[in-house]
Structure formats: structure tokens, C-alpha cells
PDB file of N, CA and C in Angstrom:
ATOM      1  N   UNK A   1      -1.767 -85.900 256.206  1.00  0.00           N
ATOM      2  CA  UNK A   1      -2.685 -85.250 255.310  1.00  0.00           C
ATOM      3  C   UNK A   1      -3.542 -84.282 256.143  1.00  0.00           C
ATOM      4  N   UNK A   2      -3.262 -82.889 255.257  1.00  0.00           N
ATOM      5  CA  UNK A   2      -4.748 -82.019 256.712  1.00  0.00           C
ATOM      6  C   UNK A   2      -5.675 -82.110 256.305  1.00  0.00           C
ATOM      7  N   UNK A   3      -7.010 -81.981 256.345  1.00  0.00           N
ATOM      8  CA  UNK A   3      -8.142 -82.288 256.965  1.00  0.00           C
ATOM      9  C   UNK A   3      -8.457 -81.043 256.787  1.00  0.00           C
ATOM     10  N   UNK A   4      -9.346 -80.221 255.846  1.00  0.00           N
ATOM     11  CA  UNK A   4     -10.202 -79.428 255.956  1.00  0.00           C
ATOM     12  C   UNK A   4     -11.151 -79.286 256.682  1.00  0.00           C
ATOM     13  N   UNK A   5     -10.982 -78.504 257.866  1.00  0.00           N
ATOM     14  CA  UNK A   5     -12.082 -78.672 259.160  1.00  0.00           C
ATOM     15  C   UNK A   5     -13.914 -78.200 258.963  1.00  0.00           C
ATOM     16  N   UNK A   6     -13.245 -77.509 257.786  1.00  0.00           N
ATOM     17  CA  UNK A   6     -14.669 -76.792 256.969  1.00  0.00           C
ATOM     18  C   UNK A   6     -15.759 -77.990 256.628  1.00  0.00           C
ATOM     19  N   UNK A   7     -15.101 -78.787 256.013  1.00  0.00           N
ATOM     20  CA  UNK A   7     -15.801 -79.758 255.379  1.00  0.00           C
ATOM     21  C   UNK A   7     -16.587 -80.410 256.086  1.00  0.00           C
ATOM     22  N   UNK A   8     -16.105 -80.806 257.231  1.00  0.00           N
ATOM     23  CA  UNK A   8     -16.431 -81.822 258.547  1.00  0.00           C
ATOM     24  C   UNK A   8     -17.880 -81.527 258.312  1.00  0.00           C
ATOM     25  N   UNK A   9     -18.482 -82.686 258.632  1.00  0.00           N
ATOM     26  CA  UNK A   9     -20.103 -82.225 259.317  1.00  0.00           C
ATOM     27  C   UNK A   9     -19.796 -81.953 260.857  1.00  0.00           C
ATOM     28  N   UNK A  10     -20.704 -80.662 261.316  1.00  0.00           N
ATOM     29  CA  UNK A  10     -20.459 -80.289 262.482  1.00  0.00           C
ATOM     30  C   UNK A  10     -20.598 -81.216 263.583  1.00  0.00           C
ATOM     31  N   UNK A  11     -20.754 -81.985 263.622  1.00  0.00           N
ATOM     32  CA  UNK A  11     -20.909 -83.484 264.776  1.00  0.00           C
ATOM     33  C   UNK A  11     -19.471 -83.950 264.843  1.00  0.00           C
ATOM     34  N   UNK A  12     -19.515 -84.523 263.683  1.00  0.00           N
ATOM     35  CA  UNK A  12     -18.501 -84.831 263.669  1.00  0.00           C
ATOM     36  C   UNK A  12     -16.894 -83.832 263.949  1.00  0.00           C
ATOM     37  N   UNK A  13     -17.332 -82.892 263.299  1.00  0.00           N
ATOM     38  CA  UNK A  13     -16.146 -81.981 263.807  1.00  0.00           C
ATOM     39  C   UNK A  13     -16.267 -81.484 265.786  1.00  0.00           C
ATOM     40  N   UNK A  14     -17.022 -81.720 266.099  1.00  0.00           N
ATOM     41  CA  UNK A  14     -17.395 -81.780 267.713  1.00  0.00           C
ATOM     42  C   UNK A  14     -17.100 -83.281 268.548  1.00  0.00           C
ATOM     43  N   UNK A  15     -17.384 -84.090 267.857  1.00  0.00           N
ATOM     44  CA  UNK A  15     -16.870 -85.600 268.485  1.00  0.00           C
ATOM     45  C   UNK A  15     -15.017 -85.548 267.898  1.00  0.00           C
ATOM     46  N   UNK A  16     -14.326 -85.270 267.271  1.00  0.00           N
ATOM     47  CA  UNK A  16     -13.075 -85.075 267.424  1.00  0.00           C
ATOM     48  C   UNK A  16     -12.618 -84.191 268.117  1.00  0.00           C
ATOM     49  N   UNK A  17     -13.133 -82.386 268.570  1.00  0.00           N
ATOM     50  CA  UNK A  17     -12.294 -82.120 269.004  1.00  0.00           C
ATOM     51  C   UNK A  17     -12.556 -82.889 270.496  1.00  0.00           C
ATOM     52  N   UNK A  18     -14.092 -82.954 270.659  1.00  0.00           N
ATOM     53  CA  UNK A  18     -14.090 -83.609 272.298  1.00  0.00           C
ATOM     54  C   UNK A  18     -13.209 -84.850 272.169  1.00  0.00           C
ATOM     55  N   UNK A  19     -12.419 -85.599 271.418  1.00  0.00           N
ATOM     56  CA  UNK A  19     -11.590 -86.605 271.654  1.00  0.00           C
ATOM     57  C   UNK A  19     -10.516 -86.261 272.239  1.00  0.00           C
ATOM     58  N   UNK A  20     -10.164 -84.851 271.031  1.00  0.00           N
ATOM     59  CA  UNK A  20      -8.821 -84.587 271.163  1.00  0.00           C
ATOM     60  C   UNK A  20      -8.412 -83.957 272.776  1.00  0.00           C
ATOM     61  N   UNK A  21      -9.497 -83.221 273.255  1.00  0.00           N
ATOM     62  CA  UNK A  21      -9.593 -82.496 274.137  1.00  0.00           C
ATOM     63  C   UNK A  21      -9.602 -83.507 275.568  1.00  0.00           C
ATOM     64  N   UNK A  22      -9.929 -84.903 275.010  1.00  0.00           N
ATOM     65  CA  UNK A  22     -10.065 -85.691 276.631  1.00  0.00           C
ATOM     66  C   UNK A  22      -8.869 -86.643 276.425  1.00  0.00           C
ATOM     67  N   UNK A  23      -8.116 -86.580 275.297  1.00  0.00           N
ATOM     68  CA  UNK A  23      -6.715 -87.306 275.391  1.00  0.00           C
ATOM     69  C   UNK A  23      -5.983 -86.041 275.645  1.00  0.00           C
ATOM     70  N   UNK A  24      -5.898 -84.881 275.485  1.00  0.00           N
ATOM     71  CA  UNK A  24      -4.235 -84.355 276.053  1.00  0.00           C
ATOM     72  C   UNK A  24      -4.684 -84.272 277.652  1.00  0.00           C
ATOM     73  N   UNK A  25      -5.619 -84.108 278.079  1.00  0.00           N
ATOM     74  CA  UNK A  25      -5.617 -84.238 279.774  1.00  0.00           C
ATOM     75  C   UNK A  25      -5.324 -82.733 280.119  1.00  0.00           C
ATOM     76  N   UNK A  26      -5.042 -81.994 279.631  1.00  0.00           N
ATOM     77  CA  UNK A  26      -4.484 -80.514 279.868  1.00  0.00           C
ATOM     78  C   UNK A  26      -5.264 -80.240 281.403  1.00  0.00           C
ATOM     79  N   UNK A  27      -4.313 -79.512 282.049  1.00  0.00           N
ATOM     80  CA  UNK A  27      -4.413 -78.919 283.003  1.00  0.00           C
ATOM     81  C   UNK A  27      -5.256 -77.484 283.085  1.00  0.00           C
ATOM     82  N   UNK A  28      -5.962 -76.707 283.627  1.00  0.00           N
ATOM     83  CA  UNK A  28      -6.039 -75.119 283.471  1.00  0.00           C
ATOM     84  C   UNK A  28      -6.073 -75.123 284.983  1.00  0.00           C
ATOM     85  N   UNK A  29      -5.097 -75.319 286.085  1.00  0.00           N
ATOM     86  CA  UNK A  29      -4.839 -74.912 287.481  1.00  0.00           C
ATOM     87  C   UNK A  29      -5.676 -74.795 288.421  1.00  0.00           C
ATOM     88  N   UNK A  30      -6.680 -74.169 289.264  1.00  0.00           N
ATOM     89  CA  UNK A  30      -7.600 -74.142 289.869  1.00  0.00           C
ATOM     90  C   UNK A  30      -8.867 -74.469 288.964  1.00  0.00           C
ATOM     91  N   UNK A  31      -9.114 -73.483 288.144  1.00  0.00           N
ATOM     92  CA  UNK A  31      -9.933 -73.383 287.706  1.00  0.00           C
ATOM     93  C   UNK A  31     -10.233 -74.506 287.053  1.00  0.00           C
ATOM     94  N   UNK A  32     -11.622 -74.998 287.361  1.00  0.00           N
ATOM     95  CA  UNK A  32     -12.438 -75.987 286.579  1.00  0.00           C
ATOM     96  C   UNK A  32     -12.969 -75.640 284.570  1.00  0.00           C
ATOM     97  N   UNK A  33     -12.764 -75.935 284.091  1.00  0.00           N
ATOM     98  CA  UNK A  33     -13.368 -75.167 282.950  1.00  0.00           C
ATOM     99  C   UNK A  33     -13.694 -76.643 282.047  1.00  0.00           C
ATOM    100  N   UNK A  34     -15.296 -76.221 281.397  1.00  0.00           N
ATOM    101  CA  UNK A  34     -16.120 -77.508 280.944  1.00  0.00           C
ATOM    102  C   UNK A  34     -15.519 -77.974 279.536  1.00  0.00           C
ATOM    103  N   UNK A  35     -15.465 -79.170 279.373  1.00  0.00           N
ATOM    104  CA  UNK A  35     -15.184 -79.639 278.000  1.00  0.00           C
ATOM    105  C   UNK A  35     -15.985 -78.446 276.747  1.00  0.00           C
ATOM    106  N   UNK A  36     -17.100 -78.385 277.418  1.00  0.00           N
ATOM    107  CA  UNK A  36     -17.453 -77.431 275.899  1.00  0.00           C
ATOM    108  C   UNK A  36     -16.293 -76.331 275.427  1.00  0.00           C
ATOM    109  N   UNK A  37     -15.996 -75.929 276.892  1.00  0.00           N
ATOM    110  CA  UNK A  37     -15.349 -74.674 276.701  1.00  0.00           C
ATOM    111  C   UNK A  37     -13.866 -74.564 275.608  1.00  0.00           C
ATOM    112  N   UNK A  38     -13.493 -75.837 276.329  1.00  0.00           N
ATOM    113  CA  UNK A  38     -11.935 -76.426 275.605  1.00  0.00           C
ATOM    114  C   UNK A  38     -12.307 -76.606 274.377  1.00  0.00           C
ATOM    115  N   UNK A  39     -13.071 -77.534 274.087  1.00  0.00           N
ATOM    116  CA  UNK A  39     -13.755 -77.687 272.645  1.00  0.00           C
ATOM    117  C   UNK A  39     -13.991 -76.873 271.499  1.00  0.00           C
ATOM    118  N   UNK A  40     -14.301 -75.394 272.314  1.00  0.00           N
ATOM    119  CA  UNK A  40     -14.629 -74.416 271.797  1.00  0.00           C
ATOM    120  C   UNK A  40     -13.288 -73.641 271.390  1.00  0.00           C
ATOM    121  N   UNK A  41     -12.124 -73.553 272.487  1.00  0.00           N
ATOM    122  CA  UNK A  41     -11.005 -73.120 272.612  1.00  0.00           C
ATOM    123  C   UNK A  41     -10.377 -73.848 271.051  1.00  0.00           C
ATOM    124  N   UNK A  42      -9.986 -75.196 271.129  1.00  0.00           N
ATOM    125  CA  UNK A  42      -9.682 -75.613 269.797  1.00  0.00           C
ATOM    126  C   UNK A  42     -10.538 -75.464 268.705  1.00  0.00           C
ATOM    127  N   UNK A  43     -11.479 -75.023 268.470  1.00  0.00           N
ATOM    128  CA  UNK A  43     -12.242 -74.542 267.180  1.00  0.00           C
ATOM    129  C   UNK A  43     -11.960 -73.863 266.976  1.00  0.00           C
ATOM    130  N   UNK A  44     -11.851 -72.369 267.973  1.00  0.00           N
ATOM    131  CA  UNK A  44     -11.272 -71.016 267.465  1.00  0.00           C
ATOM    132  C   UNK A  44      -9.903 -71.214 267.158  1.00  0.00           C
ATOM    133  N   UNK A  45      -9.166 -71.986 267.636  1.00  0.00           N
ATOM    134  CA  UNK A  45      -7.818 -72.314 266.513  1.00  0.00           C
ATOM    135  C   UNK A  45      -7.884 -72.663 265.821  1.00  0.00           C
ATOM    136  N   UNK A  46      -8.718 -73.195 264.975  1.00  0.00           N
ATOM    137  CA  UNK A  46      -8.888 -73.748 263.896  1.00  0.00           C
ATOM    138  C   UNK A  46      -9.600 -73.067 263.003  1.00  0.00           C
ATOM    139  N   UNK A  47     -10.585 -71.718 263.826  1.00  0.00           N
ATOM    140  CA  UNK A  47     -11.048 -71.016 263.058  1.00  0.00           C
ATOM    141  C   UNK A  47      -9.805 -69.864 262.585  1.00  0.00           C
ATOM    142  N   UNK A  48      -9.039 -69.779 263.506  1.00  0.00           N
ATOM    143  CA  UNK A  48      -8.503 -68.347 263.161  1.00  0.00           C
ATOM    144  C   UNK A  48      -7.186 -69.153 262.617  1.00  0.00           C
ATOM    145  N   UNK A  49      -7.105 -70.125 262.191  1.00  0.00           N
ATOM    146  CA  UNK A  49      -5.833 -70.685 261.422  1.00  0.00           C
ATOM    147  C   UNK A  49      -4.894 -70.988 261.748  1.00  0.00           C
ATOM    148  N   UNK A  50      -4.442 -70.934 263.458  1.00  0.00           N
ATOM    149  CA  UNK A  50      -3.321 -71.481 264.502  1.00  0.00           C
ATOM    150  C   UNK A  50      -3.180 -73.150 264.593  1.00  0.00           C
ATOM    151  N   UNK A  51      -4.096 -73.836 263.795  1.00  0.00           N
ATOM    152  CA  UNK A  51      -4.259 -75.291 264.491  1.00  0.00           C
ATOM    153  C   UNK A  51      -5.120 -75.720 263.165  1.00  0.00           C
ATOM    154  N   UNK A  52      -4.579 -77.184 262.730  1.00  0.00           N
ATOM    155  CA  UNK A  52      -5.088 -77.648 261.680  1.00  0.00           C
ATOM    156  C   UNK A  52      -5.644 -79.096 262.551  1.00  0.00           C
ATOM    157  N   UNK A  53      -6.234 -79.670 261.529  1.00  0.00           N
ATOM    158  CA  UNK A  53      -6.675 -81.198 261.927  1.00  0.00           C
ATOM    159  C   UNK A  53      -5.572 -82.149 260.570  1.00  0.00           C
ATOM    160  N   UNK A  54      -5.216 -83.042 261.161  1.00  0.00           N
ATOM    161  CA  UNK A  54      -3.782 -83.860 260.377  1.00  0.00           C
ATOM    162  C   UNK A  54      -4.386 -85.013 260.579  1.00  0.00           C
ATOM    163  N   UNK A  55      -4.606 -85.746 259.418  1.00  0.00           N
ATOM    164  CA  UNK A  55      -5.124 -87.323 259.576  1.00  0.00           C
ATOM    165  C   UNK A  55      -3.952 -88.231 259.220  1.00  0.00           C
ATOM    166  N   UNK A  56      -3.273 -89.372 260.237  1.00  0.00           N
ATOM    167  CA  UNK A  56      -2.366 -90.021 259.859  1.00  0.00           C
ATOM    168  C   UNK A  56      -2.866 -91.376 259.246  1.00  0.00           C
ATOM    169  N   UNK A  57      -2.366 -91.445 257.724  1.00  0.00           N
ATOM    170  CA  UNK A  57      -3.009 -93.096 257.626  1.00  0.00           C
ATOM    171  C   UNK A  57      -2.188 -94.266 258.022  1.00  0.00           C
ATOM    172  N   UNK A  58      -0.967 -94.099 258.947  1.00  0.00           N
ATOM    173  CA  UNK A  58      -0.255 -94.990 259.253  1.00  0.00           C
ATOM    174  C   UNK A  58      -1.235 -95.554 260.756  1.00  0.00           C
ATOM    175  N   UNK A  59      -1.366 -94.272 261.427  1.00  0.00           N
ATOM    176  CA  UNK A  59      -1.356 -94.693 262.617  1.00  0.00           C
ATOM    177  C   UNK A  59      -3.375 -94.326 262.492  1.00  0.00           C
ATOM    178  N   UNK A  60      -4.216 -94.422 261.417  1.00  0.00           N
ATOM    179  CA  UNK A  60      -5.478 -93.972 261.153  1.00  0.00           C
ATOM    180  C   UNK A  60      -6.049 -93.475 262.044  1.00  0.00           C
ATOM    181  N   UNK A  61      -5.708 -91.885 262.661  1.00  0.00           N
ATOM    182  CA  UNK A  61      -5.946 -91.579 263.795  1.00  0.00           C
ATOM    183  C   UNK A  61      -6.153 -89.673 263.234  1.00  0.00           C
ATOM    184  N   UNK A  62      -6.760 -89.175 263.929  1.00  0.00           N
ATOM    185  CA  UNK A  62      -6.757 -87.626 263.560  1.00  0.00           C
ATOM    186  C   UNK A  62      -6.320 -86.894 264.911  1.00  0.00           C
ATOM    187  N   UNK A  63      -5.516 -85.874 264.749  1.00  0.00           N
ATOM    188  CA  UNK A  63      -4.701 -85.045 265.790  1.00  0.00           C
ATOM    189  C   UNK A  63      -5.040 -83.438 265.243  1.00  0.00           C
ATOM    190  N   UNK A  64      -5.310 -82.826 266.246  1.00  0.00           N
ATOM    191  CA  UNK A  64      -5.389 -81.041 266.299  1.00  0.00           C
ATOM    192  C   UNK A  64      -3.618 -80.446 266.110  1.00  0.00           C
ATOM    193  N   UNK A  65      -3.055 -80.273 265.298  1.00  0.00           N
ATOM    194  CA  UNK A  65      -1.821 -79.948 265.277  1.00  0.00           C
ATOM    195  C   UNK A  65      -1.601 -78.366 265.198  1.00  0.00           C
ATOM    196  N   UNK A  66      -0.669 -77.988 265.943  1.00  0.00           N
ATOM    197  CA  UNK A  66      -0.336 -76.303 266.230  1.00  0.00           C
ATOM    198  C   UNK A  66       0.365 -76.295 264.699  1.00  0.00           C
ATOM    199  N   UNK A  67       0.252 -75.230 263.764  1.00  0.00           N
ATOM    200  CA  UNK A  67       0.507 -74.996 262.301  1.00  0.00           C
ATOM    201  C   UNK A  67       2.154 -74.478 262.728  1.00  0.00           C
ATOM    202  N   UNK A  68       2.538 -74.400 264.012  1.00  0.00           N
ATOM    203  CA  UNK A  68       4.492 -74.030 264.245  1.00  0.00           C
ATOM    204  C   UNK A  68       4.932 -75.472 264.024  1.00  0.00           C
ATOM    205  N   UNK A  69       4.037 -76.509 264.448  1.00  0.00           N
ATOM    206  CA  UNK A  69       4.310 -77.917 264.619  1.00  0.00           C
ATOM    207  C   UNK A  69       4.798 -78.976 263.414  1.00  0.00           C
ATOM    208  N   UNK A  70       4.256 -78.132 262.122  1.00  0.00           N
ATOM    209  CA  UNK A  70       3.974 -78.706 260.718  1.00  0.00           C
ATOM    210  C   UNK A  70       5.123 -78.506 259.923  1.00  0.00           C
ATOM    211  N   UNK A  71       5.438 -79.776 259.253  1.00  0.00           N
ATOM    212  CA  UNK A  71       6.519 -79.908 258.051  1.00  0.00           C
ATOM    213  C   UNK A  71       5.855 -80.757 257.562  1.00  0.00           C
ATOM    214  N   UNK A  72       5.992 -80.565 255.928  1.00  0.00           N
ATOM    215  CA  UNK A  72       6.084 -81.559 255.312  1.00  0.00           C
ATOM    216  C   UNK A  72       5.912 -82.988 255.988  1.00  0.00           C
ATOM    217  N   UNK A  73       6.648 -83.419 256.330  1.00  0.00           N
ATOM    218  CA  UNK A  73       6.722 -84.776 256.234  1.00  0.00           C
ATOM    219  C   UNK A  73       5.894 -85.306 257.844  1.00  0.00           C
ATOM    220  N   UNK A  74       5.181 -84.126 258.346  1.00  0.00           N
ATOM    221  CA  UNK A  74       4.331 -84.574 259.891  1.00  0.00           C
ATOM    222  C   UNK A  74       3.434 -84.230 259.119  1.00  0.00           C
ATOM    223  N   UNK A  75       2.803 -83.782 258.412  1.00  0.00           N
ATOM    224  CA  UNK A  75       1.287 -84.072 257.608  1.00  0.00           C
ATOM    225  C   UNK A  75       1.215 -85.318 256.792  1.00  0.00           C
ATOM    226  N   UNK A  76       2.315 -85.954 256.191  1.00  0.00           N
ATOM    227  CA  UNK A  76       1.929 -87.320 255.711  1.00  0.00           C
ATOM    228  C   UNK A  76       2.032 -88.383 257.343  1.00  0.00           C
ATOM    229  N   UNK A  77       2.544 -88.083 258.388  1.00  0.00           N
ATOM    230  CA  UNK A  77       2.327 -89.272 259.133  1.00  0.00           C
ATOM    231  C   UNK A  77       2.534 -88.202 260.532  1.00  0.00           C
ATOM    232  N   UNK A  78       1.697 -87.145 261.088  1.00  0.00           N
ATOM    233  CA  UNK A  78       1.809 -86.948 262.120  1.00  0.00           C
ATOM    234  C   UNK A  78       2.029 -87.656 263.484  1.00  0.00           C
ATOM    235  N   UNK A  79       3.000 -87.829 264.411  1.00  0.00           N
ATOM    236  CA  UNK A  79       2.360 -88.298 265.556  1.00  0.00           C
ATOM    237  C   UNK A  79       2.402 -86.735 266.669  1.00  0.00           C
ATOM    238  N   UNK A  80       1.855 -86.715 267.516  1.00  0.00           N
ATOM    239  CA  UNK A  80       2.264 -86.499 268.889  1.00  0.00           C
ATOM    240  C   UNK A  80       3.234 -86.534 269.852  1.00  0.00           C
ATOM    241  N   UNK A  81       4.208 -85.156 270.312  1.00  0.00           N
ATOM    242  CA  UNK A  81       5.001 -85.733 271.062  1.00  0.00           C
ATOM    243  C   UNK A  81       4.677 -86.439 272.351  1.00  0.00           C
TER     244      UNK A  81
END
């Protein structure tokens, strides 16, 4: 199910992406760059419509999903590869 990111109260839409952002572990190479920043990085995907929020009620968990990533049937039970 997606998740209208609009709706979120802004806290809350900030305590998920900082979740999402400290489970993929992502790399950016030398460069140090602050959770806000990443945080910020997935909002503007979400602002500019590249990246939805997908709530699974199997696994009751919410995931930042890339919108190339999406079918049908990964919005009723997204996981993660």
C-alpha cells in the first residue's frame, strides 16, 4: 500500500526517512556526508516523484521504494531486495 508522504506529520515523515537512511548503510566513497543530508536526498525523491513510501502489512514495516521498482503486487507486500 503507498503511503501518501504528504499526509505524514513532518516528524514523523523525518523519523522514517532517518530509519530508512540508517538501514540501507549506503556508501558515498570518501566523502563523509551527514544523515540530514541523505534524509534530505530521499525527500527530494519523494518530492519530485522518483520514490514513494510502501507500507507492507505482512511484514508491518515502511520502505522508500524507487517508483521503476513498483508493480502491482510490491505495493500490496513490498519487500527489499
Amino acid at each position: 500500500m503507498i503511503i501518501p508522504w504528504q499526509e505524514l506529520d513532518p516528524e514523523t515523515l523525518t523519523n522514517l526517512l532517518e530509519h530508512f537512511v540508517l538501514q540501507e548503510g549506503t556508501e558515498y566513497g570518501e566523502q563523509d556526508v551527514s544523515l540530514a543530508d541523505k534524509v534530505e536526498a530521499v525527500r527530494q525523491q519523494l518530492q519530485q516523484g522518483i520514490a514513494v513510501l510502501v507500507y507492507s502489512e505482512l511484514h508491518e514495516s515502511v520502505n522508500v521504494v524507487h517508483k521503476t521498482h513498483l508493480s502491482k503486487a510490491s505495493t500490496d507486500d513490498y519487500q527489499p531486495e
